[in-house]
PDB file of N, CA and C in Angstrom:
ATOM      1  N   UNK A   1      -4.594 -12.780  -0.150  1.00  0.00           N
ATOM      2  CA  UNK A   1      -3.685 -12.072   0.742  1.00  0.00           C
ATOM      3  C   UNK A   1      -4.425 -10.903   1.377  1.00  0.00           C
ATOM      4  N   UNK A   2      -4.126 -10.963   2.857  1.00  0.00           N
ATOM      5  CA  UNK A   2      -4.891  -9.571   3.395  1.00  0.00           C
ATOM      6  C   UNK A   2      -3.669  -8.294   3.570  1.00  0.00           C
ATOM      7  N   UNK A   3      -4.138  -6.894   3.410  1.00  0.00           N
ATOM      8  CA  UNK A   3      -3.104  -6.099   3.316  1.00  0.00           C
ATOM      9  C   UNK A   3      -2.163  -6.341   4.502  1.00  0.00           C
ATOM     10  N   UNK A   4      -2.520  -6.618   6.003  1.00  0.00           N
ATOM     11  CA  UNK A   4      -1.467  -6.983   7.066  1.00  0.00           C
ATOM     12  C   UNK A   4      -0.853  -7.364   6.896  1.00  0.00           C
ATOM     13  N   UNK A   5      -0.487  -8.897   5.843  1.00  0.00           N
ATOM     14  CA  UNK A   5       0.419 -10.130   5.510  1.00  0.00           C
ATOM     15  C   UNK A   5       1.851  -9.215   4.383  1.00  0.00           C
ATOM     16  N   UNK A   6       0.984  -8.234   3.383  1.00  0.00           N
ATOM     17  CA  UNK A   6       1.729  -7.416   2.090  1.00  0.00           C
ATOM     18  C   UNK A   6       3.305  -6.789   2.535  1.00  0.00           C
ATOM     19  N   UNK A   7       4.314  -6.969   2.142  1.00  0.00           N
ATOM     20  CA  UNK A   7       5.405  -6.299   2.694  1.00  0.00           C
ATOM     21  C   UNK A   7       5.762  -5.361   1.041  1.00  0.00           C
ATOM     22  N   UNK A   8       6.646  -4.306   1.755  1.00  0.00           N
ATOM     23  CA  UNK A   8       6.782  -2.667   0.407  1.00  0.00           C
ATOM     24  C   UNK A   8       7.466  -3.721  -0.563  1.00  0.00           C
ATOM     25  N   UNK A   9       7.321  -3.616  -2.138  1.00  0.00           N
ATOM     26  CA  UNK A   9       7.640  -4.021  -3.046  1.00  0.00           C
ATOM     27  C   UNK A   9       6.687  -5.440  -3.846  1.00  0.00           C
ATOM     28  N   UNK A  10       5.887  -5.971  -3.126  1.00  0.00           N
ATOM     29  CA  UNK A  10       5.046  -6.955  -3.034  1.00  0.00           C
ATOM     30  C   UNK A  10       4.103  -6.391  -4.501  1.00  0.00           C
ATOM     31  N   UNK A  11       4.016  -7.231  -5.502  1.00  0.00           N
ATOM     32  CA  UNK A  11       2.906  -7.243  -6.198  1.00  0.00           C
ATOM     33  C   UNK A  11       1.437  -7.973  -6.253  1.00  0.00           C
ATOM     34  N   UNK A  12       0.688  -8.228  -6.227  1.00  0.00           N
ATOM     35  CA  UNK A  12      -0.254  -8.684  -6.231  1.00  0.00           C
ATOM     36  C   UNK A  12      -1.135  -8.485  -7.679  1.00  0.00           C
ATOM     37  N   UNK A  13      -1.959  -9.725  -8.232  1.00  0.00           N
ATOM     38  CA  UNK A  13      -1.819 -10.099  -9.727  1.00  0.00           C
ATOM     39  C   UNK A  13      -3.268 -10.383  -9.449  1.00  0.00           C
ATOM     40  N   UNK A  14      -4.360 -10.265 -10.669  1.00  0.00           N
ATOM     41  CA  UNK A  14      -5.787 -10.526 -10.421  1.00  0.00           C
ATOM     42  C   UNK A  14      -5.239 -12.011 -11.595  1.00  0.00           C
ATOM     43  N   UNK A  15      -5.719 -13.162 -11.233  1.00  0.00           N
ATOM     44  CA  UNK A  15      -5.650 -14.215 -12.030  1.00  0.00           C
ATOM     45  C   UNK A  15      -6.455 -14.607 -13.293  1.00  0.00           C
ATOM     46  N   UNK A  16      -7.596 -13.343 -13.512  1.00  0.00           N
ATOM     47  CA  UNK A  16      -8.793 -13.045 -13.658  1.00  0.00           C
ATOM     48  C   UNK A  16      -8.616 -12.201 -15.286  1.00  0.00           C
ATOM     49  N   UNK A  17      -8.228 -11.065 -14.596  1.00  0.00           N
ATOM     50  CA  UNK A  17      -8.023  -9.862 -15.689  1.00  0.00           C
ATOM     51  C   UNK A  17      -6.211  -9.419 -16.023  1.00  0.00           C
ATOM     52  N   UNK A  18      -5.296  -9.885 -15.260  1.00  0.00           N
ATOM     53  CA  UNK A  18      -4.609  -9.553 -15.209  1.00  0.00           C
ATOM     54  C   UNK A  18      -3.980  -8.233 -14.832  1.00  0.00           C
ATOM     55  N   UNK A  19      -4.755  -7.593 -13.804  1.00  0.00           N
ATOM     56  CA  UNK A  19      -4.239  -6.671 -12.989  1.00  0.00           C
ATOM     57  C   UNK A  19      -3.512  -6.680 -11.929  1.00  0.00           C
ATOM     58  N   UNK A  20      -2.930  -5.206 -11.848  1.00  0.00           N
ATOM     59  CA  UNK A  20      -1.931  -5.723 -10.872  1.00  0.00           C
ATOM     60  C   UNK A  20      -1.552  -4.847  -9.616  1.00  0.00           C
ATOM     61  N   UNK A  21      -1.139  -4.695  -8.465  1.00  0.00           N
ATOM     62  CA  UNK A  21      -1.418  -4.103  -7.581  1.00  0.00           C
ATOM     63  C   UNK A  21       0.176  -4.073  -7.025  1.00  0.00           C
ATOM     64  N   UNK A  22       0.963  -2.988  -6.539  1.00  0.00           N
ATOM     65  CA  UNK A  22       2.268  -2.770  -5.931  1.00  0.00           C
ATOM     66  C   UNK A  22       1.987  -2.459  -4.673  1.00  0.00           C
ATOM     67  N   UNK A  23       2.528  -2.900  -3.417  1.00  0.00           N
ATOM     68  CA  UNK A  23       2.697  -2.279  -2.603  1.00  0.00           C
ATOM     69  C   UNK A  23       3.641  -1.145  -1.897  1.00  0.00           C
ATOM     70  N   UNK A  24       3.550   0.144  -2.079  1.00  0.00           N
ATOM     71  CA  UNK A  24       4.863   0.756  -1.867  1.00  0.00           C
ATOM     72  C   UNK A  24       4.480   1.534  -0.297  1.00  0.00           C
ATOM     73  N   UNK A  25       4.127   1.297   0.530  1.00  0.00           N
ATOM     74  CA  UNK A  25       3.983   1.294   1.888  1.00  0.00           C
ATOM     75  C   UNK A  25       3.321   0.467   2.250  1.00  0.00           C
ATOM     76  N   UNK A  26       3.704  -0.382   3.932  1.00  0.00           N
ATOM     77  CA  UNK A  26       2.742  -1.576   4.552  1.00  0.00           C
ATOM     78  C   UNK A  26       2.234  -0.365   5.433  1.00  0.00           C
ATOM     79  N   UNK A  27       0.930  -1.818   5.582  1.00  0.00           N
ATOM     80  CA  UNK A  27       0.007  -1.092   6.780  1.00  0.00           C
ATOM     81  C   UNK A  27       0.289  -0.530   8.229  1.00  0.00           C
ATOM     82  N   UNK A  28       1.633  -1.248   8.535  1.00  0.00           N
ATOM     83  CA  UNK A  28       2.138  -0.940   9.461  1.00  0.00           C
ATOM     84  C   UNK A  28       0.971  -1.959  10.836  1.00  0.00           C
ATOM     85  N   UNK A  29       1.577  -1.464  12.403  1.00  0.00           N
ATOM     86  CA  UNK A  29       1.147  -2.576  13.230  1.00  0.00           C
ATOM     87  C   UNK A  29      -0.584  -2.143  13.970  1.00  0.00           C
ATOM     88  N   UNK A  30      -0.883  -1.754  12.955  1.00  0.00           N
ATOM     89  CA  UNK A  30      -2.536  -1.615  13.081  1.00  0.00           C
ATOM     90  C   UNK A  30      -3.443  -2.837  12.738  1.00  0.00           C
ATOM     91  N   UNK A  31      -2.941  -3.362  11.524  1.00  0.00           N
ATOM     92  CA  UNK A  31      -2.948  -4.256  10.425  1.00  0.00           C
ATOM     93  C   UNK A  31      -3.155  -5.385  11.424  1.00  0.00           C
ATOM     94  N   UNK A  32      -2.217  -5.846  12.093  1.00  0.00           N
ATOM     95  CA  UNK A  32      -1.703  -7.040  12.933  1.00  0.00           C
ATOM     96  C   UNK A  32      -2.657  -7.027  13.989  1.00  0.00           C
ATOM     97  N   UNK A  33      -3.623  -6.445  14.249  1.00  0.00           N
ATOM     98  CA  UNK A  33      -4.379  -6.076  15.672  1.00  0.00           C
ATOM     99  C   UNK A  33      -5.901  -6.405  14.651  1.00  0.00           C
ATOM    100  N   UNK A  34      -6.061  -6.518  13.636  1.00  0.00           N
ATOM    101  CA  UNK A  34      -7.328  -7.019  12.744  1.00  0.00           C
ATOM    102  C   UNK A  34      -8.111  -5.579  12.787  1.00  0.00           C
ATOM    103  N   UNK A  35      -7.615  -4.690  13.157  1.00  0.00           N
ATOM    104  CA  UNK A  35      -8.344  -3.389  12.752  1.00  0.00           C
ATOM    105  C   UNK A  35      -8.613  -2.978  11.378  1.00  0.00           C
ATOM    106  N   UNK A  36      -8.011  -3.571  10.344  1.00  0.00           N
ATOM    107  CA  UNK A  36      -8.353  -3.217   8.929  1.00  0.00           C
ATOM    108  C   UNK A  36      -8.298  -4.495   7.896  1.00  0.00           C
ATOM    109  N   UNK A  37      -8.431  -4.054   6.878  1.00  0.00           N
ATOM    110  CA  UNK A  37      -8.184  -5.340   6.272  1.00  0.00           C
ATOM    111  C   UNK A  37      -9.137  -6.848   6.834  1.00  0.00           C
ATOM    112  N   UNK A  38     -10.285  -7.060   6.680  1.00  0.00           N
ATOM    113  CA  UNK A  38     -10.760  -7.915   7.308  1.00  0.00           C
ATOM    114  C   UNK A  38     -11.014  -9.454   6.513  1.00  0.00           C
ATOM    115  N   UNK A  39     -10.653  -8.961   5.115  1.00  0.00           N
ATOM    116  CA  UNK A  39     -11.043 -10.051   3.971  1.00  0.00           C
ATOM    117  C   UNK A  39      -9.910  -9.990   2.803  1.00  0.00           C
ATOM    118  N   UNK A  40      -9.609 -11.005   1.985  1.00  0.00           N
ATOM    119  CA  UNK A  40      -8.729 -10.502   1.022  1.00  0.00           C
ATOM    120  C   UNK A  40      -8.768  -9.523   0.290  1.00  0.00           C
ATOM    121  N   UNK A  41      -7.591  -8.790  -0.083  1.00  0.00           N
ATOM    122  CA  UNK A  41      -7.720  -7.863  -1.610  1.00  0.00           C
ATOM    123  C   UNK A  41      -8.838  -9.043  -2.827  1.00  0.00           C
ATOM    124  N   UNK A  42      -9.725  -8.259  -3.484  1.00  0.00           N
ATOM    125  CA  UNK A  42      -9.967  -8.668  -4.381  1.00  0.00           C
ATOM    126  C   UNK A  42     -10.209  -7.888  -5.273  1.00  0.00           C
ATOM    127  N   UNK A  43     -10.203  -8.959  -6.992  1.00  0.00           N
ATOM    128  CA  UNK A  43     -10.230  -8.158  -7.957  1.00  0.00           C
ATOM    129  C   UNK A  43     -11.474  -9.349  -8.807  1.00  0.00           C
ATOM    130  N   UNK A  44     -12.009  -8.844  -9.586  1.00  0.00           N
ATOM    131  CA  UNK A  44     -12.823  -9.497 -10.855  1.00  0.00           C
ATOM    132  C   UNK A  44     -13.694 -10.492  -9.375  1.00  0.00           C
ATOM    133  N   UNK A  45     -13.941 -10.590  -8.586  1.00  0.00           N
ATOM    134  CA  UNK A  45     -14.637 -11.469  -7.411  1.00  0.00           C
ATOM    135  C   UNK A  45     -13.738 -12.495  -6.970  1.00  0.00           C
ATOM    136  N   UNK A  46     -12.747 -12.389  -7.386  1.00  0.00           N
ATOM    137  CA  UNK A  46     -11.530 -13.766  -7.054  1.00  0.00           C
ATOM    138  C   UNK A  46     -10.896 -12.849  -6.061  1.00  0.00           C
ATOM    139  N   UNK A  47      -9.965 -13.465  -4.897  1.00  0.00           N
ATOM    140  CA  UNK A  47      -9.004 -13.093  -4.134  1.00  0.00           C
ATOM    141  C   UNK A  47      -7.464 -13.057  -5.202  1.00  0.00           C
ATOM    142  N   UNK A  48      -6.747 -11.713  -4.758  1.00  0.00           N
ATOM    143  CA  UNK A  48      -5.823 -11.580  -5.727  1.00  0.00           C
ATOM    144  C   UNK A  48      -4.518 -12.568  -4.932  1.00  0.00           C
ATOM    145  N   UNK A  49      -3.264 -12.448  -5.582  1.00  0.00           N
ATOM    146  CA  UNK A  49      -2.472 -13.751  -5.285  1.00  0.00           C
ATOM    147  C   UNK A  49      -1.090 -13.011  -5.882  1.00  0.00           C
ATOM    148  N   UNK A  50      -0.041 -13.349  -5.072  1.00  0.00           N
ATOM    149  CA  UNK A  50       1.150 -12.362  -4.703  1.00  0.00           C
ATOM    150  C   UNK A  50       1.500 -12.880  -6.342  1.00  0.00           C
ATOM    151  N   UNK A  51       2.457 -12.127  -7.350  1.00  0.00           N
ATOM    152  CA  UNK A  51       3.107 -12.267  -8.590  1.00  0.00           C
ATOM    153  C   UNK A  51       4.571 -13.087  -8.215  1.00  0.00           C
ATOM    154  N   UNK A  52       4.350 -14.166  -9.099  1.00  0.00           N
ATOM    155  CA  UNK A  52       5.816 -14.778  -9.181  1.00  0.00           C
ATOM    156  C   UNK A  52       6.741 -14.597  -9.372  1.00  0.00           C
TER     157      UNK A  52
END
């Protein structure tokens, strides 16, 4: 997941180590224009993956 896609309340889970990541503000419409965020969140070298 790249932070652009993340909406507020969104967790994100390392599949790896079991860490875990909240989102409590989005990037807002900067995000959407590819100005940030250019690659997934990652954790342990894996791309992290929204919590079920």
């Amino acid at each position: 997941m790249r932070c652009g896609e993340l909406k507020k309340g969104q967790i994100l889970v390392c599949g790896e180590c079991g860490f875990e990541l909240q989102v409590v503000k989005e990037c807002g419409e900067i995000c959407t224009t590819g100005a940030c965020c250019t690659g997934d969140v990652m954790c342990c070298g894996e791309p992290m993956n929204l919590k079920e």
